[in-house]
C-alpha atoms as a PDB file:
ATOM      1  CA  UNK A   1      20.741   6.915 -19.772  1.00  0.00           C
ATOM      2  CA  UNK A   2      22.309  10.201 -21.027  1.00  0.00           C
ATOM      3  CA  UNK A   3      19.181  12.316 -19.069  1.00  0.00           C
ATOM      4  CA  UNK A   4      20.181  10.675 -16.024  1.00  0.00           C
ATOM      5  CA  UNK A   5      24.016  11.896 -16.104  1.00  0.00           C
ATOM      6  CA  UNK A   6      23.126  15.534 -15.131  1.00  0.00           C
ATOM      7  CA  UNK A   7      21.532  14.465 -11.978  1.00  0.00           C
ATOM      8  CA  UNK A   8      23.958  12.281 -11.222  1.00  0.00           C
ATOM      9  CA  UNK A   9      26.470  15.464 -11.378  1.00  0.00           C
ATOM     10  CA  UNK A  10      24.527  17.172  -9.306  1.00  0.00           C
ATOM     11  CA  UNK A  11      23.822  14.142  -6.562  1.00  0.00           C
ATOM     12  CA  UNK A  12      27.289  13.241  -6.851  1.00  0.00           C
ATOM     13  CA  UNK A  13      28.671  17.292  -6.240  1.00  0.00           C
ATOM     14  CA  UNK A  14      25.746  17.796  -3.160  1.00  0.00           C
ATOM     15  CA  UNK A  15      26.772  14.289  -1.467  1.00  0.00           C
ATOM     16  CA  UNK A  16      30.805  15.017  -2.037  1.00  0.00           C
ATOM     17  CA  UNK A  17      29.852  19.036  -0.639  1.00  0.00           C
ATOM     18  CA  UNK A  18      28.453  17.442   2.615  1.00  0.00           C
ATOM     19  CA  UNK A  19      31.151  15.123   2.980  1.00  0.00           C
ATOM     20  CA  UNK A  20      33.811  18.117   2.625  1.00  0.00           C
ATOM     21  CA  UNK A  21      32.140  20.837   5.066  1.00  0.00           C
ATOM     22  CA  UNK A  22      31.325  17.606   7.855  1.00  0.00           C
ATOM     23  CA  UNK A  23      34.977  17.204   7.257  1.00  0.00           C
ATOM     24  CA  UNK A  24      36.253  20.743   7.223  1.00  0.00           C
ATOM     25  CA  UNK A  25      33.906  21.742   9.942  1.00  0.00           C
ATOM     26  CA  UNK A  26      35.577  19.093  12.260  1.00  0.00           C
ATOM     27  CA  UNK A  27      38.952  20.345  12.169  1.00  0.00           C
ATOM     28  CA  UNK A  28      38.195  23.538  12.998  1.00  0.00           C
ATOM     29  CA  UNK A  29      39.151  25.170  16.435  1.00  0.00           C
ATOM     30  CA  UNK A  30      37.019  26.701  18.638  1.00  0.00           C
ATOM     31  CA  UNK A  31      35.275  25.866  22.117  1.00  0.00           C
ATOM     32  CA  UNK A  32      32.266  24.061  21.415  1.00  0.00           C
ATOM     33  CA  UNK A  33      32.523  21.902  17.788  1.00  0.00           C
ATOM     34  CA  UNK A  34      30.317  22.279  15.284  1.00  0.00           C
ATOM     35  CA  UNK A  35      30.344  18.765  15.092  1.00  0.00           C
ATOM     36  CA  UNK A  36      32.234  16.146  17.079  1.00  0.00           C
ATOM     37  CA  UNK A  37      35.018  13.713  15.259  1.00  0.00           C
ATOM     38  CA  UNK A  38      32.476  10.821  16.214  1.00  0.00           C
ATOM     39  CA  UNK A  39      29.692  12.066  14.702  1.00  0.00           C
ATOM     40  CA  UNK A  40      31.368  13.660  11.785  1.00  0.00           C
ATOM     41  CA  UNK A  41      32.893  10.270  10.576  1.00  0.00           C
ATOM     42  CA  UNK A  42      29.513   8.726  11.069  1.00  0.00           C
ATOM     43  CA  UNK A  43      27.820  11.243   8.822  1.00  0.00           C
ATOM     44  CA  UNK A  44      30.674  11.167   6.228  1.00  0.00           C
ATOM     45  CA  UNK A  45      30.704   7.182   5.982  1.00  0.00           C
ATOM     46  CA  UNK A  46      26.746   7.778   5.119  1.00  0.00           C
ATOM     47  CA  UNK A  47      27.833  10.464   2.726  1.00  0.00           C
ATOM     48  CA  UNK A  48      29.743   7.965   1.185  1.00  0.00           C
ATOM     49  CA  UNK A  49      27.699   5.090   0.739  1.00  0.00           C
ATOM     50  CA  UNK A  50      25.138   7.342  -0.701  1.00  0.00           C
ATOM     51  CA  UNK A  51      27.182   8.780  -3.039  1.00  0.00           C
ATOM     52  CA  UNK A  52      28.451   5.412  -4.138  1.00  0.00           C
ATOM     53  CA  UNK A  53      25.677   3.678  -4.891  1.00  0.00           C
ATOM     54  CA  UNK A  54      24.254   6.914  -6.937  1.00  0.00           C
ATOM     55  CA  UNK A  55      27.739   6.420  -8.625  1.00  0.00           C
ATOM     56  CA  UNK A  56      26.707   3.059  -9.973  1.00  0.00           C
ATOM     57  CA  UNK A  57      23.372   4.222 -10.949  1.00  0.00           C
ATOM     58  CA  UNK A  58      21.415   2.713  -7.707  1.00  0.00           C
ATOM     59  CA  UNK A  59      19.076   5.117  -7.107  1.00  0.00           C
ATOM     60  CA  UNK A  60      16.939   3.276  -4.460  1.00  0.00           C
ATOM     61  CA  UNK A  61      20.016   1.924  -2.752  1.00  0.00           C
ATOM     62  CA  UNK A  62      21.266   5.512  -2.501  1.00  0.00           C
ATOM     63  CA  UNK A  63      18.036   6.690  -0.820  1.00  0.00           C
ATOM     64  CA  UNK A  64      18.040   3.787   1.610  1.00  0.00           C
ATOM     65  CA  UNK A  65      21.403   5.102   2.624  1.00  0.00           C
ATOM     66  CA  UNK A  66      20.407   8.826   2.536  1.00  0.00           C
ATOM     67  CA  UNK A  67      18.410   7.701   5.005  1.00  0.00           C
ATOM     68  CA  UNK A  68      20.611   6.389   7.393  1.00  0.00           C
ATOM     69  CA  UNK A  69      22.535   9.836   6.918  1.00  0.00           C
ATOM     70  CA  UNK A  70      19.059  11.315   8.224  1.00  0.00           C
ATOM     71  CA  UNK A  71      19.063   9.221  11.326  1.00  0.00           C
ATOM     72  CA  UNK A  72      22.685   9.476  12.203  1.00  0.00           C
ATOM     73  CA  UNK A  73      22.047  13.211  12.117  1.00  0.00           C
ATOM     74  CA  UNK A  74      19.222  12.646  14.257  1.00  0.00           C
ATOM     75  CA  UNK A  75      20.927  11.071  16.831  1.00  0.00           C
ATOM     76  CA  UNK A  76      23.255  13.441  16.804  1.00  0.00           C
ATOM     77  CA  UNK A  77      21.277  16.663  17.043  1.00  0.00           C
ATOM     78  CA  UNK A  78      19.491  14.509  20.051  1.00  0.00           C
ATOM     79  CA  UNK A  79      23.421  13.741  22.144  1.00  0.00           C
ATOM     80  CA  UNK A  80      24.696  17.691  21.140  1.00  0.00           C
ATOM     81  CA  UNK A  81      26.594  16.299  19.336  1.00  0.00           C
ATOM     82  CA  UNK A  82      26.169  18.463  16.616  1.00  0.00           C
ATOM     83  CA  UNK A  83      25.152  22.548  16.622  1.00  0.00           C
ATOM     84  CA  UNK A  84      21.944  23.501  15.494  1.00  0.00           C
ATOM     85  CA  UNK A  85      22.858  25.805  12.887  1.00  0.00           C
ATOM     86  CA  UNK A  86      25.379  22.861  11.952  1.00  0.00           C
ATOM     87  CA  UNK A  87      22.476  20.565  11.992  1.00  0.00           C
ATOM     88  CA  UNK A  88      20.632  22.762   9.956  1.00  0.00           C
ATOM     89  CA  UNK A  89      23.308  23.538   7.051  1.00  0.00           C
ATOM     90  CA  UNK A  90      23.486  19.706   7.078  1.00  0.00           C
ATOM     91  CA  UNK A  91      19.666  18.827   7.092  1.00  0.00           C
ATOM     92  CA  UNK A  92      19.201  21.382   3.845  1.00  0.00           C
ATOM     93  CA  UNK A  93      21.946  19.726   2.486  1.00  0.00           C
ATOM     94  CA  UNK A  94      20.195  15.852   2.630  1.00  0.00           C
ATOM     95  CA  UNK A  95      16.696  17.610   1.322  1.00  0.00           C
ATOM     96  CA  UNK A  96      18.859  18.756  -1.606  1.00  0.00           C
ATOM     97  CA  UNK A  97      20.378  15.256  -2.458  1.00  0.00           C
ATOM     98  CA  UNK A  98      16.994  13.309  -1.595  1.00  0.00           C
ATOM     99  CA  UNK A  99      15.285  15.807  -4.598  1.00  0.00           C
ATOM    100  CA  UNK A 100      18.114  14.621  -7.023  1.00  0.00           C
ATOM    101  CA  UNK A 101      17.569  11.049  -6.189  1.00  0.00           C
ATOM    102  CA  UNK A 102      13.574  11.434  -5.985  1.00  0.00           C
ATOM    103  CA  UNK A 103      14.243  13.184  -9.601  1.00  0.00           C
ATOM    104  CA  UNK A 104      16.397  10.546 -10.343  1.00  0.00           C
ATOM    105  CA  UNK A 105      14.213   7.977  -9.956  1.00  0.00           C
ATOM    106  CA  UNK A 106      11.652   8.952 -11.288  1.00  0.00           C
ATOM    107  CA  UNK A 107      13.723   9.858 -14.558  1.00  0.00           C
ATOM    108  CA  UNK A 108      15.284   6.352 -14.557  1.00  0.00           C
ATOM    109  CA  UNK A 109      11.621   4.911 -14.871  1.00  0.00           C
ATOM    110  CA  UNK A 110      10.600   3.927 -18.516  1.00  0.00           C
ATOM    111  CA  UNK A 111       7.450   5.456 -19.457  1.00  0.00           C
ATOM    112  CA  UNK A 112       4.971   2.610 -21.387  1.00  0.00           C
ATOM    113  CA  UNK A 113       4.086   3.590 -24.376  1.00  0.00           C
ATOM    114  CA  UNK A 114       0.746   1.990 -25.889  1.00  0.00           C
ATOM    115  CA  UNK A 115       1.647  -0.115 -28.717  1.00  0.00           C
ATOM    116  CA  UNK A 116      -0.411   0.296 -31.921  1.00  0.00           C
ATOM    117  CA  UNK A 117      -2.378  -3.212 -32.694  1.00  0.00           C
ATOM    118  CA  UNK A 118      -1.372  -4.523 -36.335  1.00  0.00           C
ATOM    119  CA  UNK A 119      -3.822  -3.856 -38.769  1.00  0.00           C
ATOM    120  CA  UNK A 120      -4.882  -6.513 -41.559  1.00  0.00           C
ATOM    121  CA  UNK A 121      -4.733  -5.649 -45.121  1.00  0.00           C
ATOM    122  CA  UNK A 122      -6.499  -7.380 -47.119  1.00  0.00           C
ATOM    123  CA  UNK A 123      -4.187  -9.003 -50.205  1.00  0.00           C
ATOM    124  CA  UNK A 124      -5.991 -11.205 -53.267  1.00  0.00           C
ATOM    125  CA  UNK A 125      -3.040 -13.284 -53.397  1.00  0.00           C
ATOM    126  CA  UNK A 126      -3.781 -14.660 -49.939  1.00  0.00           C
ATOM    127  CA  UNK A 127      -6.190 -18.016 -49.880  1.00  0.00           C
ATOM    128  CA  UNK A 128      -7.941 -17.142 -46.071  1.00  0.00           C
ATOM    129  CA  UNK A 129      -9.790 -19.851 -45.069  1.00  0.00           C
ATOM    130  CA  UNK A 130     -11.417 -17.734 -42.426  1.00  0.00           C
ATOM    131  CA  UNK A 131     -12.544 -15.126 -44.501  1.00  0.00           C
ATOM    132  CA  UNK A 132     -16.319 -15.333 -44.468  1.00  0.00           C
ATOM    133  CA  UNK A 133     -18.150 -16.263 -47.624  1.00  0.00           C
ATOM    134  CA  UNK A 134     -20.613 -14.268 -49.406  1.00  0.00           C
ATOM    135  CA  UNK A 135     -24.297 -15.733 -48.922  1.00  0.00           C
ATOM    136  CA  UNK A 136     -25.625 -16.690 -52.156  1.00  0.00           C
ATOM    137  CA  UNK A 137     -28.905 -14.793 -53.054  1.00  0.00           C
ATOM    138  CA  UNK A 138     -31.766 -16.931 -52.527  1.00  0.00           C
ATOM    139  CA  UNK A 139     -34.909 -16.637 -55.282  1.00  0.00           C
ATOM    140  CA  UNK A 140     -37.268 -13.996 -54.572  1.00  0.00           C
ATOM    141  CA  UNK A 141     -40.002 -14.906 -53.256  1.00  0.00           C
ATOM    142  CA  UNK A 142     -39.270 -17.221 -50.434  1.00  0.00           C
ATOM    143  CA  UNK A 143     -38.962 -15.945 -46.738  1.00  0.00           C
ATOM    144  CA  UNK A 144     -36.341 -17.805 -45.049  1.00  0.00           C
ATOM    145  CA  UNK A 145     -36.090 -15.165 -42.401  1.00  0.00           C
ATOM    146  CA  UNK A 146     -39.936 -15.761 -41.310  1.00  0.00           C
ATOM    147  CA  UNK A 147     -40.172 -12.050 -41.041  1.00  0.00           C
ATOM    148  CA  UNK A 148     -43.484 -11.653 -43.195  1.00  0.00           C
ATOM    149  CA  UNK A 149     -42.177  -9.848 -46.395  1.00  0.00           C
ATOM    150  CA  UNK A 150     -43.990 -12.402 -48.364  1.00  0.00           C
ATOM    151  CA  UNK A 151     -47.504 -11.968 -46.733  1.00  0.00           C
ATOM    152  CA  UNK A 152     -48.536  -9.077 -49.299  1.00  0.00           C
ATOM    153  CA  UNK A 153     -48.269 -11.506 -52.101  1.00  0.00           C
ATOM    154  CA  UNK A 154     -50.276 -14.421 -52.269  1.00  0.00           C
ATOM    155  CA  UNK A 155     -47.364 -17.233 -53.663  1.00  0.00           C
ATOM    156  CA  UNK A 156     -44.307 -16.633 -51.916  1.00  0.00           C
ATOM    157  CA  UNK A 157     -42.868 -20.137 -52.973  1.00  0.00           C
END
């Protein structure tokens, strides 16, 4: 768990820096808006849902909402709604955050490790019933295999 706390830092400081310039950016003054109020309270309720559920540690949930953060600035690059440049600064800003959670992720996934298969030692205080039996030596002489060894002597029985 501890290797996934720095990039929840980071997710956490990249979603919380693209709440805060949507936000700043809005109430600035000028002619044409960077971004309108609508679409700048869209983006931020995203923001905040993504940065929520990476808060708690859902990963998958966070990237679900990232992505509704990618289509509400879609639409709004599509109405003007947003600049280009602002849609830009905003865009890099979502590739950053979906690399944490992708890294995230992928961290958060336990690696299977091959486990060894017990080995039996063999203890003379144990009574195995399974344990094969020696064959007891037969007499020489007799071919119980019927493999011929006893053809070069005349009385094999």
């Amino acid at each position: 768990m501890s290797a996934t706390r720095p990039f929840r830092i980071r997710l956490l400081m990249a979603v919380a820096g693209i709440g805060l310039a949507g936000g700043l950016l809005t109430g600035c003054a000028g002619d044409t808006p960077p971004l309108t109020a609508g679409s700048a309270v869209e983006l931020q309720t995203g923001v905040l849902a993504v940065s929520t559920a990476a808060a708690a540690g859902d990963f998958a949930t966070a990237q679900s909402e990232l992505g509704t953060v990618q289509a509400a600035l879609s639409a709004a690059s599509a109405a003007d709604t947003v600049t280009a440049a602002r849609a830009a600064e905003i865009q890099a800003a979502i590739d950053l955050v979906e690399a944490d959670l992708a890294a995230s992720i992928a961290a958060s996934v336990p690696v299977e490790t091959a486990t060894p298969e017990p080995v039996s030692t063999s203890d003379d205080s144990d009574s195995d019933d399974d344990a094969p039996v020696p064959a007891t030596p037969e007499k020489p002489g007799k071919d119980k295999t019927q493999t011929g060894a006893c053809k070069k002597k005349d009385n094999c029985d």
